[in-house]
C-alpha atoms as a PDB file:
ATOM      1  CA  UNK A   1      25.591  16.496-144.236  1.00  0.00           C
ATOM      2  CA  UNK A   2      24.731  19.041-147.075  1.00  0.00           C
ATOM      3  CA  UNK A   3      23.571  18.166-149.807  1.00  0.00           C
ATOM      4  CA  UNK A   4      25.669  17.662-152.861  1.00  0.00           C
ATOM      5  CA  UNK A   5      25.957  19.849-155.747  1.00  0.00           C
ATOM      6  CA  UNK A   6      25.519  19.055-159.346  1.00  0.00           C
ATOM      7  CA  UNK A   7      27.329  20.720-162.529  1.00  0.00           C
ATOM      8  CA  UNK A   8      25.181  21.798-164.848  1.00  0.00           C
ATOM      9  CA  UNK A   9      25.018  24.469-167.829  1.00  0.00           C
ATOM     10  CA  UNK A  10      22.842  26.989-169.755  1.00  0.00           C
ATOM     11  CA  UNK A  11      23.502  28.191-173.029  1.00  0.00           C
ATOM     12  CA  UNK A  12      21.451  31.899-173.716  1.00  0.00           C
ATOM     13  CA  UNK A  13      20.345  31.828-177.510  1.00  0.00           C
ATOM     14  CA  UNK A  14      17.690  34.229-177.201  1.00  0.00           C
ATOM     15  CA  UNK A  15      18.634  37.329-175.079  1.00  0.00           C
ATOM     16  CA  UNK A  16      21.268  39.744-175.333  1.00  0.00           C
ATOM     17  CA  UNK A  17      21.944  39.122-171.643  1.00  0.00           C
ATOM     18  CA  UNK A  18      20.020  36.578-169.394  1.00  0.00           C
ATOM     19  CA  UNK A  19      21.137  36.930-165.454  1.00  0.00           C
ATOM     20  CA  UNK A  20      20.704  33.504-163.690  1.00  0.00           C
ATOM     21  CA  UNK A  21      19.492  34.221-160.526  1.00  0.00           C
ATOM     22  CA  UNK A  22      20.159  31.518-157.951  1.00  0.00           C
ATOM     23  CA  UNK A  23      18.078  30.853-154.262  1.00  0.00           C
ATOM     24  CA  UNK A  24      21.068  32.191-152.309  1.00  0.00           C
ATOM     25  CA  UNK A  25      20.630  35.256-153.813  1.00  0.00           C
ATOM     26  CA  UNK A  26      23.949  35.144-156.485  1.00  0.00           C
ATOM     27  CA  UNK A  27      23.888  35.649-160.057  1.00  0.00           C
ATOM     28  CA  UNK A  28      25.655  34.924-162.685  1.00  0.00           C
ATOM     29  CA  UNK A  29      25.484  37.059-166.129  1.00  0.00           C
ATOM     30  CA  UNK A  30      25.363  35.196-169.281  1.00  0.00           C
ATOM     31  CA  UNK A  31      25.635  37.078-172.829  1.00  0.00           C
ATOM     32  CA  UNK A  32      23.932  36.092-175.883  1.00  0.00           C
ATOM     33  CA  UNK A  33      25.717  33.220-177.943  1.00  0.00           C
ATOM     34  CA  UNK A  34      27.381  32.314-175.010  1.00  0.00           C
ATOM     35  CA  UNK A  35      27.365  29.694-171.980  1.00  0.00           C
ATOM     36  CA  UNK A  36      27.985  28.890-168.599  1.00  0.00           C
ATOM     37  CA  UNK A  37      28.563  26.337-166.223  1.00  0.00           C
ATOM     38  CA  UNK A  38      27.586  26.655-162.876  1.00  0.00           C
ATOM     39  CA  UNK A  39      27.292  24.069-159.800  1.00  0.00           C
ATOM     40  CA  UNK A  40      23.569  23.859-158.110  1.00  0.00           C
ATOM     41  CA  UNK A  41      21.724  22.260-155.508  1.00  0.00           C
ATOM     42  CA  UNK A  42      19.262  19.442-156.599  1.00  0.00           C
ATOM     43  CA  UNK A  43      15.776  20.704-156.833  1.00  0.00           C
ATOM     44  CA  UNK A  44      17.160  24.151-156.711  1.00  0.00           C
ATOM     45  CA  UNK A  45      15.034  26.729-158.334  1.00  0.00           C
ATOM     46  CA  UNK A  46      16.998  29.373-160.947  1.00  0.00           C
ATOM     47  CA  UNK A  47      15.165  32.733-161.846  1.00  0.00           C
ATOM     48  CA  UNK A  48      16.091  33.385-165.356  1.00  0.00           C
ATOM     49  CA  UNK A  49      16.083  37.098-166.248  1.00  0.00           C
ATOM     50  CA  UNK A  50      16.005  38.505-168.986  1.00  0.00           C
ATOM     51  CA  UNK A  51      17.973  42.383-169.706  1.00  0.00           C
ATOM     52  CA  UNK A  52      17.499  44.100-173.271  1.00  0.00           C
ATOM     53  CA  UNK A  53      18.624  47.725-171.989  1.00  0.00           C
ATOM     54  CA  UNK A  54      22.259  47.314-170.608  1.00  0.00           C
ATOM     55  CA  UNK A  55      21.933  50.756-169.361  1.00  0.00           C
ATOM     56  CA  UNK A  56      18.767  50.301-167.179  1.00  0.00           C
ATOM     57  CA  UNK A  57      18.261  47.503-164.425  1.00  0.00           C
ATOM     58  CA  UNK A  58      14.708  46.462-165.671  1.00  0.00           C
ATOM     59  CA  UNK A  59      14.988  42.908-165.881  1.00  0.00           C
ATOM     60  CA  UNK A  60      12.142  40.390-167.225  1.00  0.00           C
ATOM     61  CA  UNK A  61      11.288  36.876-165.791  1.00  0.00           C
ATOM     62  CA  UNK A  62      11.623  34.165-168.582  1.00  0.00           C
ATOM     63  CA  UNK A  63      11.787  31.090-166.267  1.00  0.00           C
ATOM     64  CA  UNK A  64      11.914  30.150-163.396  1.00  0.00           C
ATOM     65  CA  UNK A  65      13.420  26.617-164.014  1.00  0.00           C
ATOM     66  CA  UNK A  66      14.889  23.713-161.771  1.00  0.00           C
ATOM     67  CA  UNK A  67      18.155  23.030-161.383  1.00  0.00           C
ATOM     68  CA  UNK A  68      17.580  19.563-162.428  1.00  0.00           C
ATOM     69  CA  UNK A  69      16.104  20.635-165.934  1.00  0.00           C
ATOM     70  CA  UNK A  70      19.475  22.478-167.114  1.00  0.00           C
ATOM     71  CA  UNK A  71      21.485  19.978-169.310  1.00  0.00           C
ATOM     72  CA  UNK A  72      24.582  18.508-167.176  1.00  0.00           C
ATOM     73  CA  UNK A  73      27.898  19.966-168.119  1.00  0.00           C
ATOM     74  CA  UNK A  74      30.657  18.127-169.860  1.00  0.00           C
ATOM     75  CA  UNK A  75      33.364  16.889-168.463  1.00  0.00           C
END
């Protein structure tokens, strides 16, 4: 049986863009003063990156955080 996902959300204060980057390889852009909810796997590890130059791909780690320290979303 797989495991289950959770809900969960991140809110990017700091960056003009941060790009959550998840184990399976998909990402999900979120723009400053904005936020997201996304569904994860417990334990999961999410990469994320940080982009200041929307014209160039350089990205910069911030955090590499688990999925279980991202506040839960609201229902």
């Amino acid at each position: 049986m797989p495991a289950k996902r959770v809900r969960k959300q991140y809110v990017n204060s700091d960056y003009p863009l941060v790009i959550m980057r998840f184990e399976d390889g998909h990402e999900i852009k979120v723009y400053k003063g904005t936020g997201k909810e996304f569904d994860a796997y417990p334990g999961e590890t999410i990469k994320l990156l940080a982009m200041y130059d929307p014209t160039s791909n350089d990205r910069e780690l911030v955090e590499a955080r688990k999925s279980d320290d991202f506040a839960d979303a609201e229902d």
